[in-house]
Protein backbone atom coordinates (compact mmCIF):
# COMPACT_ATOMS: atom_id res chain seq x y z
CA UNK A 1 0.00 0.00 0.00
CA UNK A 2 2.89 2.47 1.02
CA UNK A 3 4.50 1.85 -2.30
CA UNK A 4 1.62 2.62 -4.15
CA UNK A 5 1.07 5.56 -2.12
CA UNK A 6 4.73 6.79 -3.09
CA UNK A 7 4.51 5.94 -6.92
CA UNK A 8 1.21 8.10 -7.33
CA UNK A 9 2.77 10.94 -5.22
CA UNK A 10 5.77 10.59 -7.91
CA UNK A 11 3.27 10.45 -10.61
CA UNK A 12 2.30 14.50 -9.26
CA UNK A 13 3.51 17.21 -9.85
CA UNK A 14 5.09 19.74 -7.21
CA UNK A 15 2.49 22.18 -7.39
CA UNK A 16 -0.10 19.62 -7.15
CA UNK A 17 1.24 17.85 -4.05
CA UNK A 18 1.28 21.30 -2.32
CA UNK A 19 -2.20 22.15 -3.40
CA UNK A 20 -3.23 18.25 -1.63
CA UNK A 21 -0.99 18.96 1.26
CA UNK A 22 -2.81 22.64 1.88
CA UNK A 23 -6.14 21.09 1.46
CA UNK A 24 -5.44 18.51 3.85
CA UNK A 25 -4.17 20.83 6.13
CA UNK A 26 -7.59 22.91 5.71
CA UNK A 27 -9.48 19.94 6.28
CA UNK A 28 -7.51 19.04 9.62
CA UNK A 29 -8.19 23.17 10.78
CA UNK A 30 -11.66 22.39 10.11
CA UNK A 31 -11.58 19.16 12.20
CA UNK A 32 -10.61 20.78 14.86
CA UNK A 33 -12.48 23.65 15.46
CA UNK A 34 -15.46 21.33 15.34
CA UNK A 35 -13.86 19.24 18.04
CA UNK A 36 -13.62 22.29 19.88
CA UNK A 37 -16.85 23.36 19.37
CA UNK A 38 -18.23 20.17 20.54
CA UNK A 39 -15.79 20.00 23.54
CA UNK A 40 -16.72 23.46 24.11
CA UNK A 41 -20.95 22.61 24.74
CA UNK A 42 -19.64 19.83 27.16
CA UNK A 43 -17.53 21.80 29.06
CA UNK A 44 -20.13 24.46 29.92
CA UNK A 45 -22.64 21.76 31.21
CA UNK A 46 -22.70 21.29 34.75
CA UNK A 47 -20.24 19.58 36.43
CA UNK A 48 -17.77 19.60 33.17
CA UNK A 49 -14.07 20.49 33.45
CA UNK A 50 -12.24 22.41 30.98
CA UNK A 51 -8.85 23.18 29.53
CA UNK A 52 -6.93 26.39 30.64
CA UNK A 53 -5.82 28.70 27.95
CA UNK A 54 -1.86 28.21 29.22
CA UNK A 55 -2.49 24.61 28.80
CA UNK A 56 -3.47 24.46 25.51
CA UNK A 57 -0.64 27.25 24.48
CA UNK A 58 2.19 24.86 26.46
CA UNK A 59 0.53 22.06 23.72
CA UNK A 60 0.83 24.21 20.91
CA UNK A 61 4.48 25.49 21.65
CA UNK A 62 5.52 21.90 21.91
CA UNK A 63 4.03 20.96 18.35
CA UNK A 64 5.02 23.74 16.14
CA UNK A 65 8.83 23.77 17.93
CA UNK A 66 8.90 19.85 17.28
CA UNK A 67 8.05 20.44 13.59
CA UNK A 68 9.68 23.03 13.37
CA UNK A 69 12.89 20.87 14.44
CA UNK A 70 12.05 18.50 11.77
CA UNK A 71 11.13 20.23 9.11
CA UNK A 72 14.32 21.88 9.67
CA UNK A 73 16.55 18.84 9.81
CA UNK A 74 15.13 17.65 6.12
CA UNK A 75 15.53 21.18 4.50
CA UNK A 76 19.25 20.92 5.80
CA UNK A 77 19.35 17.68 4.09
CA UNK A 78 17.57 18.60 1.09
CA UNK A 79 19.69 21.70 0.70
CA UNK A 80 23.26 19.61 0.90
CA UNK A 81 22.00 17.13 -1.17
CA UNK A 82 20.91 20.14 -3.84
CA UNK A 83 24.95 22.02 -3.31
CA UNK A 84 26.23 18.43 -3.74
CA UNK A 85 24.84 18.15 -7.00
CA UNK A 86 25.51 21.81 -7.99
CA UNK A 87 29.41 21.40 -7.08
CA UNK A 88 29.17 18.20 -9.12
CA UNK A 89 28.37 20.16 -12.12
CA UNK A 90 31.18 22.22 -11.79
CA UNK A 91 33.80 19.46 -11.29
CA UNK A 92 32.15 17.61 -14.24
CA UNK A 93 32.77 20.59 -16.53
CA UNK A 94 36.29 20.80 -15.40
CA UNK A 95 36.99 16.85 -15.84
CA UNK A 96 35.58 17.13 -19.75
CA UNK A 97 38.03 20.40 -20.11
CA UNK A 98 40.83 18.52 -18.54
CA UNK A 99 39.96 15.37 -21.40
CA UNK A 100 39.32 17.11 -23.96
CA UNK A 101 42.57 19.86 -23.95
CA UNK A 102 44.73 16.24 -22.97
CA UNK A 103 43.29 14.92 -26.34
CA UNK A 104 44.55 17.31 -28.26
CA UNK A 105 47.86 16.67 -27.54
CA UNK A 106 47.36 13.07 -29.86
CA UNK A 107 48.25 12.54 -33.25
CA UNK A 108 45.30 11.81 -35.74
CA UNK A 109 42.89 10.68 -35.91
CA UNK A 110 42.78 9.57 -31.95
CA UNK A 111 42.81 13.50 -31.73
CA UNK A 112 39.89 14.19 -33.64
CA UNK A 113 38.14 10.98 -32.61
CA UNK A 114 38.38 11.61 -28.85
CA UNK A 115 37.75 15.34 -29.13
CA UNK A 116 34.28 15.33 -30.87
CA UNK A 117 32.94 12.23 -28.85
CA UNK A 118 33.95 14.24 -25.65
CA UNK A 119 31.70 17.20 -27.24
CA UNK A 120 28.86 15.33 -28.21
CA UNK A 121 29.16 13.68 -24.55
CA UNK A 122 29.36 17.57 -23.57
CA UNK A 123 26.07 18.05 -25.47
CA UNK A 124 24.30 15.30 -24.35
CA UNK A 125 24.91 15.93 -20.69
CA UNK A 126 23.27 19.25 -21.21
CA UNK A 127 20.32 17.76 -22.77
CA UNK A 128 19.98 15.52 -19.46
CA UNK A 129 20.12 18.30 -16.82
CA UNK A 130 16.78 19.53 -18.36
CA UNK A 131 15.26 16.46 -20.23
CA UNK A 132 11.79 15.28 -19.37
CA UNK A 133 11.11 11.92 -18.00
CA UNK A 134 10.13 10.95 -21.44
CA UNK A 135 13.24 11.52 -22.78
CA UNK A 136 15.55 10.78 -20.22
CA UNK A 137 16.21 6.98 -21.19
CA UNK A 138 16.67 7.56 -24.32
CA UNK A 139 19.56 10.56 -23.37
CA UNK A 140 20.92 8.34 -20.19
CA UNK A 141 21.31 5.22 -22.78
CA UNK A 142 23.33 7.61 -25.04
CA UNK A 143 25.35 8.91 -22.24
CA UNK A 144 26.53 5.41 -21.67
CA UNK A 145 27.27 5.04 -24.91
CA UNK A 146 28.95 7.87 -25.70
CA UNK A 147 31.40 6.80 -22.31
CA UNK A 148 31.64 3.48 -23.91
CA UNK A 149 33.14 4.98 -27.18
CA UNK A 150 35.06 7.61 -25.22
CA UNK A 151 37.12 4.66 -23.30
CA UNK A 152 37.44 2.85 -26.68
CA UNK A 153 39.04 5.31 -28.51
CA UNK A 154 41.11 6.15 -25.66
CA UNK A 155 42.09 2.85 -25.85
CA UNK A 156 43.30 2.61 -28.98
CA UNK A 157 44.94 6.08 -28.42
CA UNK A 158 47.19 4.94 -26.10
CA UNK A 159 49.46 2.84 -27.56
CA UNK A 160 50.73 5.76 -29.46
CA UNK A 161 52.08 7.47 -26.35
CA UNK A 162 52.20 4.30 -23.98
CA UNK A 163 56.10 5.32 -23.70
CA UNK A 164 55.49 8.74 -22.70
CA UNK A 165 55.09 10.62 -19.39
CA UNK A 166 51.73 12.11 -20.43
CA UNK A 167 50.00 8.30 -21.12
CA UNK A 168 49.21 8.61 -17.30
CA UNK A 169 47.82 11.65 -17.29
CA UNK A 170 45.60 11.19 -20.30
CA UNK A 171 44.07 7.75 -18.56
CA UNK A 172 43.90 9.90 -15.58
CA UNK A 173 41.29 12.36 -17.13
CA UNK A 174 39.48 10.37 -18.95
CA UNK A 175 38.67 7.95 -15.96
CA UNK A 176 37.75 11.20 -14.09
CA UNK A 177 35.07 11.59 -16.81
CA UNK A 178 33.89 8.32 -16.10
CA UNK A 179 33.99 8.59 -12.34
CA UNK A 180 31.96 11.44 -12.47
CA UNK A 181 29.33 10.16 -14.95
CA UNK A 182 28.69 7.45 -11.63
CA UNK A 183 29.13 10.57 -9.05
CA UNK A 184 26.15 12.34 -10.60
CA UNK A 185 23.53 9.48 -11.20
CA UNK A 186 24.39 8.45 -7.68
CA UNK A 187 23.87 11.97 -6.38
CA UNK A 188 20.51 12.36 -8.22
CA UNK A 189 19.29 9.25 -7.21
CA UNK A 190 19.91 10.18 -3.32
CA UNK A 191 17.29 11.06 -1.62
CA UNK A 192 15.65 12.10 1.73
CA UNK A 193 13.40 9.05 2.44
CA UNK A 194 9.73 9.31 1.07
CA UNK A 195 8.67 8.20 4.28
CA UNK A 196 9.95 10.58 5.95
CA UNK A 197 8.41 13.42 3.68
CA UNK A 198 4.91 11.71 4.14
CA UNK A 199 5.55 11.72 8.39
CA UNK A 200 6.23 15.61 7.66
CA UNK A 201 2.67 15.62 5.53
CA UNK A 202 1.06 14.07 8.17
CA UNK A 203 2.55 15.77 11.00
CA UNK A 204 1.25 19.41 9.08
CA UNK A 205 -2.41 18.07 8.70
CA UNK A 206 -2.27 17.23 12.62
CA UNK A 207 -0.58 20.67 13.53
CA UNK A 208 -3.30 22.24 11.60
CA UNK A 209 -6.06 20.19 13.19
CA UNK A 210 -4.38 21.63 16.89
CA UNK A 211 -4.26 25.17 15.59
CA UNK A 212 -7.73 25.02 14.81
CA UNK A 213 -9.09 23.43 17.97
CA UNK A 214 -6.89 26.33 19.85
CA UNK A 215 -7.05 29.17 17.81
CA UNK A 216 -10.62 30.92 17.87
CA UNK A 217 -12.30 33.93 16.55
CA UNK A 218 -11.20 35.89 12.93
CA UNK A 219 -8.08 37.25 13.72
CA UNK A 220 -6.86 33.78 15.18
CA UNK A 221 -8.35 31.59 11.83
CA UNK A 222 -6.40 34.08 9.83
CA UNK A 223 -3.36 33.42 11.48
CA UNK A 224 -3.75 30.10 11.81
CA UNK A 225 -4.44 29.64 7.78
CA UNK A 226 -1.35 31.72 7.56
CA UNK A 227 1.43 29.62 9.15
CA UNK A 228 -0.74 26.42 7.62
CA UNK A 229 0.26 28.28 4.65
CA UNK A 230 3.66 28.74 5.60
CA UNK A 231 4.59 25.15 6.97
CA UNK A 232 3.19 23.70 3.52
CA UNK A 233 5.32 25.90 1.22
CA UNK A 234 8.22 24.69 3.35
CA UNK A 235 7.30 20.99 2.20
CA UNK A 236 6.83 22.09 -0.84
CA UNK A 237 10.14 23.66 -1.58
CA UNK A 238 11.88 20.27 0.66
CA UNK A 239 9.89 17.77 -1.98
CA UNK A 240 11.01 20.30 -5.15
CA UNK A 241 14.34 20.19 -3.82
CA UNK A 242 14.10 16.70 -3.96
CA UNK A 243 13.35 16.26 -7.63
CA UNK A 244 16.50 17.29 -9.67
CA UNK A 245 15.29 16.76 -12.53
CA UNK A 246 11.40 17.32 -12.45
CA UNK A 247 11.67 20.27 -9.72
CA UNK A 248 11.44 23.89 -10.38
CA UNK A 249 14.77 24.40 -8.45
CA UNK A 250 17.48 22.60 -10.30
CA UNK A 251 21.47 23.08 -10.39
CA UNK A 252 23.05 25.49 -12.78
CA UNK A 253 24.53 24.16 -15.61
CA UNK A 254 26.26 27.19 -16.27
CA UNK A 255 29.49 25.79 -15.48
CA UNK A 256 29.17 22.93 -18.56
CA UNK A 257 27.35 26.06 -20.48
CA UNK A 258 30.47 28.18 -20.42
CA UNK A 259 33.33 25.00 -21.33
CA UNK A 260 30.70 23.87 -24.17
CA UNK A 261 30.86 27.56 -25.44
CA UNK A 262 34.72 28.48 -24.80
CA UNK A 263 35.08 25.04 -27.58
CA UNK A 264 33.62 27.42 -29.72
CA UNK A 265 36.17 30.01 -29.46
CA UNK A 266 39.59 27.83 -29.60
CA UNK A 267 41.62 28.04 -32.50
CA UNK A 268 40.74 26.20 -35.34
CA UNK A 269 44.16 24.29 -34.80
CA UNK A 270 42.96 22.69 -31.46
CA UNK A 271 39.05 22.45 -32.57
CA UNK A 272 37.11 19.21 -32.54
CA UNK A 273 36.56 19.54 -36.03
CA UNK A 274 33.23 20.91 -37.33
CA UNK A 275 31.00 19.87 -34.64
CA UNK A 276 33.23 22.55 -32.42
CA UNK A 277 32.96 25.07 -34.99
């Protein structure tokens, strides 16, 4: 049942889990202002005890701080996770520079060879940073292949400078490529529990059903909507955080932008051939 529950929350989109969460929330307000008012008719019949005002604020104190606590623990998460990625980017685009000016120090065609499949891997990895789900396997399944052909011709490269200093440095960087391509699946593939993001959903609909069994008149409805309101978009951004690649918030690729362009601008002596041009 959980799983289910956690592929038709995938199925959603960000702005439409938020929109559930806040009507859930609504409903649990709702709840609980009828509880009160029913709790509210006992209590003034005869005999009937009732619930001091410092009472029920010591209750409320201790449920927004403890959600508070853990809703910020998983943004803390979220966010690392999201500068772990972003820093990933950057390294990436260095690795491919690193490849791709150590390629050009081989004689043709290994030169060529090496230098447009590390551009069209280049290309390709910018296509994946914004791709939608229906065409991310086709673009991951290229990825892989491009990687394949990259070690290949690197392969057959290196017997032509197997007795030179620079043969280490040129398996070096291209295994860096590599070891990145693995660093960045992994690090989009990590993520902060589901159930844990559904105990947070849960925990807001409850908070919301104590708010409105506490808070009474206008002016304490409005407020209460208001931090229901707040305590949602908090989820929300936690959950968008938490989808790299269908989220609003996404790493820049602006460090893989700017090495794809400077290819542009090298001479044509050290290009990659037309696809550089």
């Amino acid at each position: 049942m959980i799983s289910s529950l956690l592929n038709w929350m995938s199925q959603l989109s960000v702005v439409g889990l938020g929109g559930l969460l806040f009507a859930f929330a609504l409903a649990g307000a709702f709840s609980g202002q009828l509880l009160w008012r029913r709790s509210y008719r006992e209590s003034v019949s005869p005999g009937a005890g009732g619930t001091s005002d410092t009472q029920e604020g010591y209750v409320v104190s201790a449920v927004l701080g403890l959600l508070a606590l853990m809703l910020g623990f998983t943004l803390a998460l979220a966010v690392d996770r999201f500068d772990t990625r972003r820093a990933l980017v950057l390294e990436e685009a260095n690795a491919i520079g690193t490849a791709y000016l150590r390629a050009q120090l081989l004689a043709e065609p290994h030169r060529a060879r090496l230098s447009n499949l590390l551009v069209e891997y280049t290309d390709n990895r910018l296509a994946l940073a914004s791709a939608s789900s229906r065409d991310m396997p086709t673009l991951l399944a290229r990825n892989d292949r491009l990687l394949t052909d990259v070690w290949t011709a690197t392969s057959a490269a290196f017997p032509t400078v197997e007795q030179l200093d620079f043969s280490t440095s040129l398996l070096e960087a291209m295994n860096q490529v590599i070891n990145l391509d693995i660093a960045r699946k992994a690090s989009r593939l990590a993520h902060v529990p589901a159930l844990i993001l559904i105990f947070l959903a849960v925990y807001i609909v409850a908070t919301a059903g104590v708010l409105g069994y506490v808070l009474k008149g206008l002016r304490g409805q409005l407020a209460g909507a208001f931090l229901i309101t707040l305590l949602t978009l908090v989820l929300v951004v936690i959950i968008d955080l938490e989808r790299p690649t269908a989220g609003g918030i996404q790493e820049s690729q602006v460090p893989m932008q700017l090495f794809r362009a400077s290819l542009k601008k090298l001479p044509a002596e050290i290009s990659a051939g037309d696809q550089v041009r």
